[in-house]
Structure formats: C-alpha cells, structure tokens
PDB file of N, CA and C in Angstrom:
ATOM      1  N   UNK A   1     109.058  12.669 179.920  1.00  0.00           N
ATOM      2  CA  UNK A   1     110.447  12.913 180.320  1.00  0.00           C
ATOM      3  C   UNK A   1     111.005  14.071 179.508  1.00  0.00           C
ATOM      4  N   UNK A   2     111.204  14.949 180.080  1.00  0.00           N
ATOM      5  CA  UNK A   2     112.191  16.140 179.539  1.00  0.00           C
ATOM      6  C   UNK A   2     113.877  16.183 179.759  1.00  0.00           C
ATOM      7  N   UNK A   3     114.592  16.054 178.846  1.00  0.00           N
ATOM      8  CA  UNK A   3     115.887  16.463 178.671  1.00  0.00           C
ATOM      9  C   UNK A   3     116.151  17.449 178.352  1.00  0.00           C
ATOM     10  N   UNK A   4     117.754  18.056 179.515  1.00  0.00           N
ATOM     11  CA  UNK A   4     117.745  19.343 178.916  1.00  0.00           C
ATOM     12  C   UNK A   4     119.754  19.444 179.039  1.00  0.00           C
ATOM     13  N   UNK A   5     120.049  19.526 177.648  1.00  0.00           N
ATOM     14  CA  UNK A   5     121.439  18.958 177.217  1.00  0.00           C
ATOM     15  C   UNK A   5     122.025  20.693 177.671  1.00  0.00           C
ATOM     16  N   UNK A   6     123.517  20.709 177.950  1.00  0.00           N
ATOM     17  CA  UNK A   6     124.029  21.933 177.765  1.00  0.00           C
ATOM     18  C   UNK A   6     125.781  21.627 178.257  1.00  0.00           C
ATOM     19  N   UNK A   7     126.407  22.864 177.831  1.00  0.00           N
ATOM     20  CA  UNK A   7     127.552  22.314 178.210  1.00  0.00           C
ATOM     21  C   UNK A   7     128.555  22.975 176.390  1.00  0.00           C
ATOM     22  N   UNK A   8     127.694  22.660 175.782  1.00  0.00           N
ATOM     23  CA  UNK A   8     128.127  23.351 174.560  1.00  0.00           C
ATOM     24  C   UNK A   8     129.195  24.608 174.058  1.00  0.00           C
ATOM     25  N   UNK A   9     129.687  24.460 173.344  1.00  0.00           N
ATOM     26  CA  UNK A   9     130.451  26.006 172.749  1.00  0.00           C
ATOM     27  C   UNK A   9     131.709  26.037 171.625  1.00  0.00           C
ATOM     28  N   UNK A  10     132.491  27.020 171.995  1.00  0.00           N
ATOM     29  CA  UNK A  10     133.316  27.220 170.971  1.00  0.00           C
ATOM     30  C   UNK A  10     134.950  26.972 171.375  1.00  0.00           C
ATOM     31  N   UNK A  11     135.758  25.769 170.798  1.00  0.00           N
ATOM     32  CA  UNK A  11     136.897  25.363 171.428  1.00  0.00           C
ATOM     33  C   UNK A  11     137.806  24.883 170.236  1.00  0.00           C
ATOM     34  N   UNK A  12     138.851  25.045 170.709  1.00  0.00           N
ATOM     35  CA  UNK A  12     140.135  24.558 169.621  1.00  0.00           C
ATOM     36  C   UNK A  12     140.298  23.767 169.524  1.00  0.00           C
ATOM     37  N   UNK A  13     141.205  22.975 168.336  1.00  0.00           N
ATOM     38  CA  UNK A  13     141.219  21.608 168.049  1.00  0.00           C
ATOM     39  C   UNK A  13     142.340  21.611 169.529  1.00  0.00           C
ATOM     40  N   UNK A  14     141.894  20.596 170.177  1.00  0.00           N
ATOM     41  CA  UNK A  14     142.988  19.809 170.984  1.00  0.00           C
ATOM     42  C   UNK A  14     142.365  20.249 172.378  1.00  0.00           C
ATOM     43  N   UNK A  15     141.342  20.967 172.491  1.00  0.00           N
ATOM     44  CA  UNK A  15     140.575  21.301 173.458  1.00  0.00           C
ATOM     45  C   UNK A  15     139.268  20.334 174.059  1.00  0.00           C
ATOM     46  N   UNK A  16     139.165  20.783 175.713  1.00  0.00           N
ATOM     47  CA  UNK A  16     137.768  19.809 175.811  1.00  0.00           C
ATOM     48  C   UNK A  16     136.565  20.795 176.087  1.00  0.00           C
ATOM     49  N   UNK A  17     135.724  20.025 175.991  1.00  0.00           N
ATOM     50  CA  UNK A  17     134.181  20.430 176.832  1.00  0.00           C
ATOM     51  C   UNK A  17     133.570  18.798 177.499  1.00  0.00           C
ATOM     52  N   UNK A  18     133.278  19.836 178.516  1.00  0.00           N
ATOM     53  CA  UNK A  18     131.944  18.533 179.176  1.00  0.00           C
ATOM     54  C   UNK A  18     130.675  19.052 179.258  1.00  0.00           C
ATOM     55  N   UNK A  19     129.909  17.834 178.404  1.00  0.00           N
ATOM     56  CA  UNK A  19     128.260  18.214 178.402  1.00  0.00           C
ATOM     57  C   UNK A  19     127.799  17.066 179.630  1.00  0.00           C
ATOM     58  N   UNK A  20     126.579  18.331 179.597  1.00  0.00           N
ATOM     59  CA  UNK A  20     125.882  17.702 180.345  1.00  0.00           C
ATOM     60  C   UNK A  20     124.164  17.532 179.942  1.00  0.00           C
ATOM     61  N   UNK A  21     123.395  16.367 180.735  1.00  0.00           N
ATOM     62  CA  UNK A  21     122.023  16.505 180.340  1.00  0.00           C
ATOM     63  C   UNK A  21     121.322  15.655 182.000  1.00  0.00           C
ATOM     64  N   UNK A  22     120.308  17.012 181.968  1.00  0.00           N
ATOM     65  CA  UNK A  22     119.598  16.582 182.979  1.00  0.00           C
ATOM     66  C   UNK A  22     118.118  16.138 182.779  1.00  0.00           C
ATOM     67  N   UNK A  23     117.943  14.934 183.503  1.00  0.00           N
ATOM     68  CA  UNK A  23     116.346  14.388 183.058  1.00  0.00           C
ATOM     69  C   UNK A  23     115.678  14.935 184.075  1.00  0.00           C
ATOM     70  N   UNK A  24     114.259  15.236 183.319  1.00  0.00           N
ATOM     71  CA  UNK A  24     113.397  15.999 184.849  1.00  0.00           C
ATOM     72  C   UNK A  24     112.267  14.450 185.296  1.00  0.00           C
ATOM     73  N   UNK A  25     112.480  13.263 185.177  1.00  0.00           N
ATOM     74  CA  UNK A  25     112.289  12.552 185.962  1.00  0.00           C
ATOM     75  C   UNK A  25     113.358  11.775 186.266  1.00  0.00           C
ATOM     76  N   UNK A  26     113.095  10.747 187.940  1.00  0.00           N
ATOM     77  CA  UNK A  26     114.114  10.463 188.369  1.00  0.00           C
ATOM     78  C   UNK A  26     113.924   8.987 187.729  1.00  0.00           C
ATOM     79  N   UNK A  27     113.077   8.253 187.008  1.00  0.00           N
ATOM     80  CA  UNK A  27     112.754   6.931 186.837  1.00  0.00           C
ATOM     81  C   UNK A  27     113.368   6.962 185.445  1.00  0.00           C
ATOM     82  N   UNK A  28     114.593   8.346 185.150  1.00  0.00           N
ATOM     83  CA  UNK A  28     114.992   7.592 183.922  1.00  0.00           C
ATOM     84  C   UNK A  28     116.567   7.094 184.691  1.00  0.00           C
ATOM     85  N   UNK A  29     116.471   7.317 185.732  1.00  0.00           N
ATOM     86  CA  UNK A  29     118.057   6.621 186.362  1.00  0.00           C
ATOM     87  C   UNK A  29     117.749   5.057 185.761  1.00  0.00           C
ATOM     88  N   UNK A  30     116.440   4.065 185.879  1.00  0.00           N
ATOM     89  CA  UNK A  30     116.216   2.706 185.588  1.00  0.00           C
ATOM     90  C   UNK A  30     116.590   2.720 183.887  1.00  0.00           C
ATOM     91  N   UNK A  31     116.864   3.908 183.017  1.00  0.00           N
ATOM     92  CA  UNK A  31     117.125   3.742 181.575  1.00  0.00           C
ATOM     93  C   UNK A  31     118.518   3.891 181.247  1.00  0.00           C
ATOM     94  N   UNK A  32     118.651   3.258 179.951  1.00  0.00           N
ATOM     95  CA  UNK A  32     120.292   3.538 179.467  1.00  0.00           C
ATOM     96  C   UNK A  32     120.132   5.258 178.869  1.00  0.00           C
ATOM     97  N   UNK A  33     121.340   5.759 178.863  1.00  0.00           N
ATOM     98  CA  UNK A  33     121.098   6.924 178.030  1.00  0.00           C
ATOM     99  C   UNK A  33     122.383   6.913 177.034  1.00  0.00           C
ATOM    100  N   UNK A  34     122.150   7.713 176.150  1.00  0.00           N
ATOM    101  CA  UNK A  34     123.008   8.076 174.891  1.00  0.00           C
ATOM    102  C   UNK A  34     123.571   9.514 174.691  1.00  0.00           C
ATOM    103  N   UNK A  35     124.421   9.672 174.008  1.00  0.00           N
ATOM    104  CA  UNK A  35     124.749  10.656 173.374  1.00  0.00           C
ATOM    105  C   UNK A  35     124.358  10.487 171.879  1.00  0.00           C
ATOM    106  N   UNK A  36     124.318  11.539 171.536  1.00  0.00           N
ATOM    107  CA  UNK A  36     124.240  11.570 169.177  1.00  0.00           C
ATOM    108  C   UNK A  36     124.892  12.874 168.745  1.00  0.00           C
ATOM    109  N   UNK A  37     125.357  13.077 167.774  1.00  0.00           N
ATOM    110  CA  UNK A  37     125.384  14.124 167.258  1.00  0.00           C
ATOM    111  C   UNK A  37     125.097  14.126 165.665  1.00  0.00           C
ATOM    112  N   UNK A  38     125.116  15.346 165.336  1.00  0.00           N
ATOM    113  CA  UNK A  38     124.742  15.517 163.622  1.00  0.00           C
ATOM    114  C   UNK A  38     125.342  17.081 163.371  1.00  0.00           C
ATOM    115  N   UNK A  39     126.066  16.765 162.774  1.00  0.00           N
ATOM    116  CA  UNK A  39     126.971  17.265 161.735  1.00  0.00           C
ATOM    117  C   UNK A  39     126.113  17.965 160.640  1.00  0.00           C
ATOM    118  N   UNK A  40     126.118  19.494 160.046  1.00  0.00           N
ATOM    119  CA  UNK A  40     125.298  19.775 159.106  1.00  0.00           C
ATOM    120  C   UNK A  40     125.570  19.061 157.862  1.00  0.00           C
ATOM    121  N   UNK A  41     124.346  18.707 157.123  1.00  0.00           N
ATOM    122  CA  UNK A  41     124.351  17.716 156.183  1.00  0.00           C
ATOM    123  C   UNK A  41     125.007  16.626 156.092  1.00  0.00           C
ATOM    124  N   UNK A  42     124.294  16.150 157.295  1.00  0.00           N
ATOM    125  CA  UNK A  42     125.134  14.929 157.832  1.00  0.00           C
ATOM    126  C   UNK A  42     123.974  14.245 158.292  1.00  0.00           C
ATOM    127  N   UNK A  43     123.777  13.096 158.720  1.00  0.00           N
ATOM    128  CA  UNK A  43     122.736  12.268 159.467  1.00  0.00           C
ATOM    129  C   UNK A  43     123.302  12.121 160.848  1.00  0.00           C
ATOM    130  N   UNK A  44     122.346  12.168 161.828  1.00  0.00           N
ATOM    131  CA  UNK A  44     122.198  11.855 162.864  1.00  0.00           C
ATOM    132  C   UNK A  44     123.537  10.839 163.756  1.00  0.00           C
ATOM    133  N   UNK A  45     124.344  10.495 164.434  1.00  0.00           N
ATOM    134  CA  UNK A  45     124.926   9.530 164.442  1.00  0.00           C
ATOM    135  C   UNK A  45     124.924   9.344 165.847  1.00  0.00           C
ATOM    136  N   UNK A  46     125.367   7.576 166.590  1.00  0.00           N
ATOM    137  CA  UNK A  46     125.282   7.654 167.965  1.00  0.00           C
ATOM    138  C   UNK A  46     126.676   8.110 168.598  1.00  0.00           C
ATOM    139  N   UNK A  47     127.094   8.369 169.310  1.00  0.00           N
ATOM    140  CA  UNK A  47     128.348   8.930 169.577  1.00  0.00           C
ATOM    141  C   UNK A  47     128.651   7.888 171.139  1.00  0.00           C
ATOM    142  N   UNK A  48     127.802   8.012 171.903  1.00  0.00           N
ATOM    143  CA  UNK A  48     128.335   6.497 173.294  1.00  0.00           C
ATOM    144  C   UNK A  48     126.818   6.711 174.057  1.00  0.00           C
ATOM    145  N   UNK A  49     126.765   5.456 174.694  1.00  0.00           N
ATOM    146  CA  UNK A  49     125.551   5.030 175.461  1.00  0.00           C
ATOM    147  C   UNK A  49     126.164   4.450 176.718  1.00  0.00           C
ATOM    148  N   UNK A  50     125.187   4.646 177.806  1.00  0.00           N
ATOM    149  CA  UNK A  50     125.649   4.033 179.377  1.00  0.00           C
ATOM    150  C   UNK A  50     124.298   3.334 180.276  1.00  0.00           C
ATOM    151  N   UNK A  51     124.521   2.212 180.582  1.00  0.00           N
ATOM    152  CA  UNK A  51     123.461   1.647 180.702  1.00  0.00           C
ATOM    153  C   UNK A  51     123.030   2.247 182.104  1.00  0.00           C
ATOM    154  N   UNK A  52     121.948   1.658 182.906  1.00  0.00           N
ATOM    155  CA  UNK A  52     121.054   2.356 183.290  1.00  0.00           C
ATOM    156  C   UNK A  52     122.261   2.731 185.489  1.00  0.00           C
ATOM    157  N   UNK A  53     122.897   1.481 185.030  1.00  0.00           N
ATOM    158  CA  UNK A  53     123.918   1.177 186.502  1.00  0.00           C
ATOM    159  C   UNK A  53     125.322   1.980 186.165  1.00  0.00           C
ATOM    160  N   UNK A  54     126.024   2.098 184.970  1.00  0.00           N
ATOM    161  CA  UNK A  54     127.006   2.682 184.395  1.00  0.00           C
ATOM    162  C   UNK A  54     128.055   1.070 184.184  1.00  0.00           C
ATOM    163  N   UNK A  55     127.120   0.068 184.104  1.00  0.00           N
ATOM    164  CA  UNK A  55     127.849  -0.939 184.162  1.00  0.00           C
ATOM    165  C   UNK A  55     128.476  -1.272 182.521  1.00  0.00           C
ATOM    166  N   UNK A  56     127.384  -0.970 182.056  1.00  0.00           N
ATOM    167  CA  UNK A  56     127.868  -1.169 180.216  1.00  0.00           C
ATOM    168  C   UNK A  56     127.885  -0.128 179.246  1.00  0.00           C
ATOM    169  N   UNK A  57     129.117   0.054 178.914  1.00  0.00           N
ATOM    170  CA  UNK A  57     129.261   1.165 177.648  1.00  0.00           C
ATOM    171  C   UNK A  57     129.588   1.201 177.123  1.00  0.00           C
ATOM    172  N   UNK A  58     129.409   1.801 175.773  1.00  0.00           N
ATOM    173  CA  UNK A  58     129.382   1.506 174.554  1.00  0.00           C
ATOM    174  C   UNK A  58     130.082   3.033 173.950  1.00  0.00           C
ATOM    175  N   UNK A  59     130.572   3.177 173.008  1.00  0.00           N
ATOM    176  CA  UNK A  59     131.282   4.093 172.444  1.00  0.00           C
ATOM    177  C   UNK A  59     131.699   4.165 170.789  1.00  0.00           C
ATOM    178  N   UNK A  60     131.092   4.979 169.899  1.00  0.00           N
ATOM    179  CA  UNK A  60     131.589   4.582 168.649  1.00  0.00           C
ATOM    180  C   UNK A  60     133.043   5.314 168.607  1.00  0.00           C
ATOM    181  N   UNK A  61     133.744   4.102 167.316  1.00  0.00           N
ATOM    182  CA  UNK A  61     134.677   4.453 167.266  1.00  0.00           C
ATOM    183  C   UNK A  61     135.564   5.213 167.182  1.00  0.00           C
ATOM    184  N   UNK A  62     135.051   6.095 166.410  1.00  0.00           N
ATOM    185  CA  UNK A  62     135.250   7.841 166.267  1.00  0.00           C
ATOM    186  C   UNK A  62     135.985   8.244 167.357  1.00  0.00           C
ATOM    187  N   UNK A  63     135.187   7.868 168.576  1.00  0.00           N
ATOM    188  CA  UNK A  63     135.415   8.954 169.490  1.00  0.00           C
ATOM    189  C   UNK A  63     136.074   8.000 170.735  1.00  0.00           C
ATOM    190  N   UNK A  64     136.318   6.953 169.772  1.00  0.00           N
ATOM    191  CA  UNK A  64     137.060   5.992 171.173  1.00  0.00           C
ATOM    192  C   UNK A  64     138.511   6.258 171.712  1.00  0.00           C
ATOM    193  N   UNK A  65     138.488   6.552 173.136  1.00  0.00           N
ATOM    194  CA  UNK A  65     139.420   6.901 173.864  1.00  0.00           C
ATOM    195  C   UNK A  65     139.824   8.938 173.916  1.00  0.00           C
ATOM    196  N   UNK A  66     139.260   9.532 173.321  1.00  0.00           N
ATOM    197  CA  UNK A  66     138.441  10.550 173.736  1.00  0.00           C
ATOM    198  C   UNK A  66     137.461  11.111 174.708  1.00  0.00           C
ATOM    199  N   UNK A  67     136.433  10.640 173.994  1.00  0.00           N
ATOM    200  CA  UNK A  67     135.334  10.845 174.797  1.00  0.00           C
ATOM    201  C   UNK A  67     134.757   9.615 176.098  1.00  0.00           C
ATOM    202  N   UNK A  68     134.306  10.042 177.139  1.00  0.00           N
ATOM    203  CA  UNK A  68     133.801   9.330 177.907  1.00  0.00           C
ATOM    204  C   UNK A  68     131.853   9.578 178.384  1.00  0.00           C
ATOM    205  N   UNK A  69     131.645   9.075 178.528  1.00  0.00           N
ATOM    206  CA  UNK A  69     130.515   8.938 179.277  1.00  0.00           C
ATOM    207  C   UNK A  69     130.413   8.788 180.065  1.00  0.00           C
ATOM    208  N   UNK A  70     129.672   9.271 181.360  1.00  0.00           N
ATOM    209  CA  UNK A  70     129.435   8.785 182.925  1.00  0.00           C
ATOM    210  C   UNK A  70     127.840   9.635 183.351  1.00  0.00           C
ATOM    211  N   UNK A  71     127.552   9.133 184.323  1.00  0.00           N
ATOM    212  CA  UNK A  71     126.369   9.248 184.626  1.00  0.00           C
ATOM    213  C   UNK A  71     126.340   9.264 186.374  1.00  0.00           C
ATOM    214  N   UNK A  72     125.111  10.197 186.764  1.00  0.00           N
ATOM    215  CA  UNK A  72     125.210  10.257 188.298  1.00  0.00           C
ATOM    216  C   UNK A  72     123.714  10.097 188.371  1.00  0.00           C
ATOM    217  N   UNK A  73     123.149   8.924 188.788  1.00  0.00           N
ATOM    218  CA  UNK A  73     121.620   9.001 188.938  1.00  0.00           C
ATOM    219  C   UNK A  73     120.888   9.872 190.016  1.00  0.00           C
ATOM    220  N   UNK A  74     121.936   9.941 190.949  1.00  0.00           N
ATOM    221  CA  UNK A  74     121.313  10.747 191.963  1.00  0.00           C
ATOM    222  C   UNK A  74     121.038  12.070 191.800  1.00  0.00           C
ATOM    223  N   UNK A  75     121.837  12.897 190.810  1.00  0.00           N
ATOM    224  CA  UNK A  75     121.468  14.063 189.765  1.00  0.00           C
ATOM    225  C   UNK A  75     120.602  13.929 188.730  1.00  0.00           C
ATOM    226  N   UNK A  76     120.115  12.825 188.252  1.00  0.00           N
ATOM    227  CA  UNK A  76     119.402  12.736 186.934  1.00  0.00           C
ATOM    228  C   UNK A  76     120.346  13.225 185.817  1.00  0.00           C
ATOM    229  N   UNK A  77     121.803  12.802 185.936  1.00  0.00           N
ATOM    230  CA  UNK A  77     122.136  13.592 185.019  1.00  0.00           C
ATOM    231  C   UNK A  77     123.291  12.470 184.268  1.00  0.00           C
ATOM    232  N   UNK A  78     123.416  12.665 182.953  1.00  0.00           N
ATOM    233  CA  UNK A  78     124.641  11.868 182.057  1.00  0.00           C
ATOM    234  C   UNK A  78     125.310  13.444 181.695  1.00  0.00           C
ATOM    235  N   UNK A  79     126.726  12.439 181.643  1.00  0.00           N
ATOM    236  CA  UNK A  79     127.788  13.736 181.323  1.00  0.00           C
ATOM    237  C   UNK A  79     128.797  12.978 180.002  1.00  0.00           C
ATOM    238  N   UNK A  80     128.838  13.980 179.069  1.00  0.00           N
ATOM    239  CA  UNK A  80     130.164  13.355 178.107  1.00  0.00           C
ATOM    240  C   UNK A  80     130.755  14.650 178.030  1.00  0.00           C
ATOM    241  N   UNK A  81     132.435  13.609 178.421  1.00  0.00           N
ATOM    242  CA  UNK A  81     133.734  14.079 178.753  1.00  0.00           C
ATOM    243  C   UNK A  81     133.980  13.990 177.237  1.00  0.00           C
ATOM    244  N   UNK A  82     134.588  15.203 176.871  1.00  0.00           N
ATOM    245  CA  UNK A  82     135.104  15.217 175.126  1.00  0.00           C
ATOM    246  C   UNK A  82     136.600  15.801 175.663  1.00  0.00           C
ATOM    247  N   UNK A  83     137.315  15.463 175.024  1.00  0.00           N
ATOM    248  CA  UNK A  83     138.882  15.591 175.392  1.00  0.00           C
ATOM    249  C   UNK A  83     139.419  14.783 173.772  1.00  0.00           C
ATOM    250  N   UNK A  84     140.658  16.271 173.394  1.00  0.00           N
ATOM    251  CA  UNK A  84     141.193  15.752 172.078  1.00  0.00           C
ATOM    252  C   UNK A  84     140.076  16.036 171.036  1.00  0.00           C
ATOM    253  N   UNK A  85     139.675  17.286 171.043  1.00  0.00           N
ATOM    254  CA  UNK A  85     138.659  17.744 170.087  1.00  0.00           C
ATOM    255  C   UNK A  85     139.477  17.880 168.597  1.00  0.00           C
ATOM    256  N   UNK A  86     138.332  17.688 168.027  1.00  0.00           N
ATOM    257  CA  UNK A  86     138.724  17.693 166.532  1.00  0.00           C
ATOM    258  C   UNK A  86     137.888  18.268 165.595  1.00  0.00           C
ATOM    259  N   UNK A  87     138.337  19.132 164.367  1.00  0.00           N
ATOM    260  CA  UNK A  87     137.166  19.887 163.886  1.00  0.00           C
ATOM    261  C   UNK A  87     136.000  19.204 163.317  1.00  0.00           C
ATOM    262  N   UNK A  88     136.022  17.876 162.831  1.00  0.00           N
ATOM    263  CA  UNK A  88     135.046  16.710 162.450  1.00  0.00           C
ATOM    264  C   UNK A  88     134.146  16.397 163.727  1.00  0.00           C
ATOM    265  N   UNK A  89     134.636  16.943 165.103  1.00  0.00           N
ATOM    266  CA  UNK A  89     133.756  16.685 165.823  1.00  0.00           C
ATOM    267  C   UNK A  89     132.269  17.510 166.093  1.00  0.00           C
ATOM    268  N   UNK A  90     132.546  19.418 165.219  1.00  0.00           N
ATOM    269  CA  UNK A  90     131.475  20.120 165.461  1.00  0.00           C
ATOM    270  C   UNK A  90     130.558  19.359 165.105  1.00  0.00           C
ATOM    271  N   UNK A  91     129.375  19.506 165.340  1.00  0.00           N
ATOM    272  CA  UNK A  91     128.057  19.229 165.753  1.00  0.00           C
ATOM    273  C   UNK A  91     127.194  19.541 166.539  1.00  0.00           C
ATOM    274  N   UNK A  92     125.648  19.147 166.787  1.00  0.00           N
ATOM    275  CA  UNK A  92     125.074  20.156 167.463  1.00  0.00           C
ATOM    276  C   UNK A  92     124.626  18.025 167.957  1.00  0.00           C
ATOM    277  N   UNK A  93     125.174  18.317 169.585  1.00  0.00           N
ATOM    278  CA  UNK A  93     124.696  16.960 170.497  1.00  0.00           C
ATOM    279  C   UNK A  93     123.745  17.092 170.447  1.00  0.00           C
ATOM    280  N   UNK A  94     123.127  15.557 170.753  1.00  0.00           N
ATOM    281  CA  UNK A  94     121.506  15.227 171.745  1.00  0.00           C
ATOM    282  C   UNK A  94     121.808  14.045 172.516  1.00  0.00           C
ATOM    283  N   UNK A  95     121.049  14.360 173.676  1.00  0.00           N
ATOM    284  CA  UNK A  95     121.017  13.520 174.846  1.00  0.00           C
ATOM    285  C   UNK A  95     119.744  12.694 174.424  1.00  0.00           C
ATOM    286  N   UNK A  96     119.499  11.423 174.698  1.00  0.00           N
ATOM    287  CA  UNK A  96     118.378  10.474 174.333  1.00  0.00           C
ATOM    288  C   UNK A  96     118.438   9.701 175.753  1.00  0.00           C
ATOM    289  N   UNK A  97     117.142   9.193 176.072  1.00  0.00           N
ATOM    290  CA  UNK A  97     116.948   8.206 177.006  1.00  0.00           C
ATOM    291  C   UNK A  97     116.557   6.595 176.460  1.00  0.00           C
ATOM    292  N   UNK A  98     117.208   5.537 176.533  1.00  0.00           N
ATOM    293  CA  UNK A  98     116.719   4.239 175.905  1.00  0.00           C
ATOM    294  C   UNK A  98     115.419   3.935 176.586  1.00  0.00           C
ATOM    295  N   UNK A  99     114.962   3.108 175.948  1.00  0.00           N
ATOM    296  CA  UNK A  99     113.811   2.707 176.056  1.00  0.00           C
ATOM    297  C   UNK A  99     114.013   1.108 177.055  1.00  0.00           C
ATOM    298  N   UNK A 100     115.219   0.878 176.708  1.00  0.00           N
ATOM    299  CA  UNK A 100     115.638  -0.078 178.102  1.00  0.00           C
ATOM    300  C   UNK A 100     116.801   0.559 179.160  1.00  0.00           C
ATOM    301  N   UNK A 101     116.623  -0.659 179.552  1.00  0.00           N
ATOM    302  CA  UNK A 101     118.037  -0.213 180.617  1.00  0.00           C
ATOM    303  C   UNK A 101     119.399  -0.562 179.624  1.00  0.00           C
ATOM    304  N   UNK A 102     119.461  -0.232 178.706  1.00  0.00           N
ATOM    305  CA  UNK A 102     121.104  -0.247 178.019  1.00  0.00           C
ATOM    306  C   UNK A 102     120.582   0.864 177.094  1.00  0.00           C
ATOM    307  N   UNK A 103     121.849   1.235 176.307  1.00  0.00           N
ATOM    308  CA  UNK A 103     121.974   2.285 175.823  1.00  0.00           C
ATOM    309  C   UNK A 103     122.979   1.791 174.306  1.00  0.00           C
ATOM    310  N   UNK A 104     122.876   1.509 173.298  1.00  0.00           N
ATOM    311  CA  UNK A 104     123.514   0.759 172.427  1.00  0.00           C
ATOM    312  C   UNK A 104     122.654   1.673 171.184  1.00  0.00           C
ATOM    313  N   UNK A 105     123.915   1.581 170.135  1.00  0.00           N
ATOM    314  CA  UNK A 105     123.265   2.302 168.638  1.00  0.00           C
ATOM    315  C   UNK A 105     122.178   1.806 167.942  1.00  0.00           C
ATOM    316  N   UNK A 106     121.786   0.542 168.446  1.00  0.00           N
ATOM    317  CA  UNK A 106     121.058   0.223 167.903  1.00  0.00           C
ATOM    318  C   UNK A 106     119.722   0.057 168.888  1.00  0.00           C
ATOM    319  N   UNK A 107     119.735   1.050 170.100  1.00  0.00           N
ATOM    320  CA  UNK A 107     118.369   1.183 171.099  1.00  0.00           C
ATOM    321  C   UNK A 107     117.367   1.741 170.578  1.00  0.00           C
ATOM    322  N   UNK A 108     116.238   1.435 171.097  1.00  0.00           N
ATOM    323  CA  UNK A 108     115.476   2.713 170.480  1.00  0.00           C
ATOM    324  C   UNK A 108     115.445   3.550 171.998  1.00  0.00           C
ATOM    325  N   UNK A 109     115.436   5.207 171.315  1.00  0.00           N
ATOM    326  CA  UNK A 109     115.083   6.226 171.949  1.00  0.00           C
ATOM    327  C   UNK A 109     114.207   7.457 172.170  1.00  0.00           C
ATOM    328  N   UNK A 110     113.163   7.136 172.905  1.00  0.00           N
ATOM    329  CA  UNK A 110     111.521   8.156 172.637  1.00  0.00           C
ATOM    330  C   UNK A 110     111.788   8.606 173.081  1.00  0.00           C
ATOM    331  N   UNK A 111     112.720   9.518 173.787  1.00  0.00           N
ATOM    332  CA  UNK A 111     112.709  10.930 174.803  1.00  0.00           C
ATOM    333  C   UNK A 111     114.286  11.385 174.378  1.00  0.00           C
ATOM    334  N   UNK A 112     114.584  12.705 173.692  1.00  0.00           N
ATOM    335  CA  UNK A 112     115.311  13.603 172.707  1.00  0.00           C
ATOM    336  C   UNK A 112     115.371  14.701 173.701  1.00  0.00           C
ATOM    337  N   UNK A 113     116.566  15.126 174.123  1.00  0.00           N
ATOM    338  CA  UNK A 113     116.820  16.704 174.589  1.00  0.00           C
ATOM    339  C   UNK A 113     116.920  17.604 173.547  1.00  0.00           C
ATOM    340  N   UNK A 114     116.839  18.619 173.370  1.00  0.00           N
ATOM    341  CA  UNK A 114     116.988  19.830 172.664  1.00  0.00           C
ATOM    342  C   UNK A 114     118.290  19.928 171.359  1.00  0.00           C
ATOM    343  N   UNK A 115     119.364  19.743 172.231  1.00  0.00           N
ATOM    344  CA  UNK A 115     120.420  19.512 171.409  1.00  0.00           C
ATOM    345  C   UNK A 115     121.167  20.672 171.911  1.00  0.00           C
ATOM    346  N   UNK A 116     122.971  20.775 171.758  1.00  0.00           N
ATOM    347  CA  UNK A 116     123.966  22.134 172.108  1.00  0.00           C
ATOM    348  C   UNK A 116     124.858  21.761 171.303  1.00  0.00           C
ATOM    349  N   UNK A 117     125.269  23.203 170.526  1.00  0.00           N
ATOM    350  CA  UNK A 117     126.097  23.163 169.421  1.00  0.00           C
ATOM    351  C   UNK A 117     127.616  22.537 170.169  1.00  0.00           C
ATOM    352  N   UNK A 118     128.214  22.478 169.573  1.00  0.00           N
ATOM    353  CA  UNK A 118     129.707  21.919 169.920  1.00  0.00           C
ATOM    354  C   UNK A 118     130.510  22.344 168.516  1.00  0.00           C
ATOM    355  N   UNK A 119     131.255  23.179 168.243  1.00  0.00           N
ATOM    356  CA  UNK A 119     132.109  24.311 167.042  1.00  0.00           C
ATOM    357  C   UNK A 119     133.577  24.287 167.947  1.00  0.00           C
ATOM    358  N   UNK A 120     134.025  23.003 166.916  1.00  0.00           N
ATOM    359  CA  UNK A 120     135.576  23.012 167.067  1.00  0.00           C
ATOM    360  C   UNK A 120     136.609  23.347 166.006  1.00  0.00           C
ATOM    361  N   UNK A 121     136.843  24.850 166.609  1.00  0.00           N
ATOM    362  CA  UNK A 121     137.729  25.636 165.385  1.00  0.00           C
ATOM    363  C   UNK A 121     139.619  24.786 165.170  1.00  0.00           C
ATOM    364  N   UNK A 122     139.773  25.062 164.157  1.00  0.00           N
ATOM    365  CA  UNK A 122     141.129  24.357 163.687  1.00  0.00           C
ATOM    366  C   UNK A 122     142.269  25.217 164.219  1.00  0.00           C
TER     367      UNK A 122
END
C-alpha cells in the first residue's frame, strides 16, 4: 500500500488547510486511517483516526473541534480539515493506514505516507 499525503503549506495563525492522502489500493477503504504529526524535536504524535465506514472517530485533544477528519472510499482518499490554525500546530503530517478497521492512538500502523510540511506563521 502506498500513501501519498499532500495538501501542505504556509498559513497564518487563524487560517485553514485541507490535507489530503490518497491510497493506491482500494482494500484500504476495509482499514481505519490516521493522521500524525511531529513537530521538530518533538516525537511523533496521533492527531485523529476514522474508522474504516467513517462511523468512529477519534481526535486528540489538541485539535478537538478544529480539526476534522473525513474520508471518501470511493476516492481512496482521507482528508483533514484544519481550521483555527495555530503556530504549535507546524509540523510535517503523515497519513497511516490501521492495521484494523479502526483507527485509534493506540492502532498499530504498517503503511506511512511520505509526510507534508504544515508552517503556521504567527
């Protein structure tokens, strides 16, 4: 499975972007997927997951009521809606596919997109 995240760039605090990530198979519509980001000198963190129907989602707190998640299987594609940017939010995303059909911080995830910066100036 290849992911390929984009959607990325350069925006003001109070500004949005929507990423996107497309899977180049269609049998990851049956998986949950995630968002993450990492912050330089920072660890890795999950940012929201959507299960494989868009029935269950999950969102860390950070970014609760901000950001959204949604997903269109018939595109192969998950999208996070970022709205109400904040400069703590730069980071460089990754799109992950769960290894089940949910998508939770604590999933595991063997298939990693590339990653797209996200630089939210003050």
């Amino acid at each position: 499975v290849q992911l390929q995240a984009s959607g990325g760039g350069l925006v003001q605090a109070g500004g949005s972007l929507r990423l996107s990530c497309v899977a180049s198979r269609r049998t990851s519509s049956n998986n949950g997927m995630g968002w993450f980001r990492q912050a330089p000198g920072k660890e890795r963190e999950f940012v929201a997951g959507i299960a494989w129907n868009g029935g269950l989602i999950n969102t860390a707190d950070s970014v609760k009521g901000r950001f959204t998640i949604s997903r269109d299987n018939a595109k192969n594609t998950v999208f996070l809606q970022m709205n109400s940017l904040k400069p703590e939010d730069t980071a460089v995303y990754y799109c992950a596919q769960s290894r089940t059909a949910v998508a939770g911080s604590g999933s595991g995830y063997p298939y990693w997109g590339q990653g797209t910066q996200v630089t939210v100036s003050s």
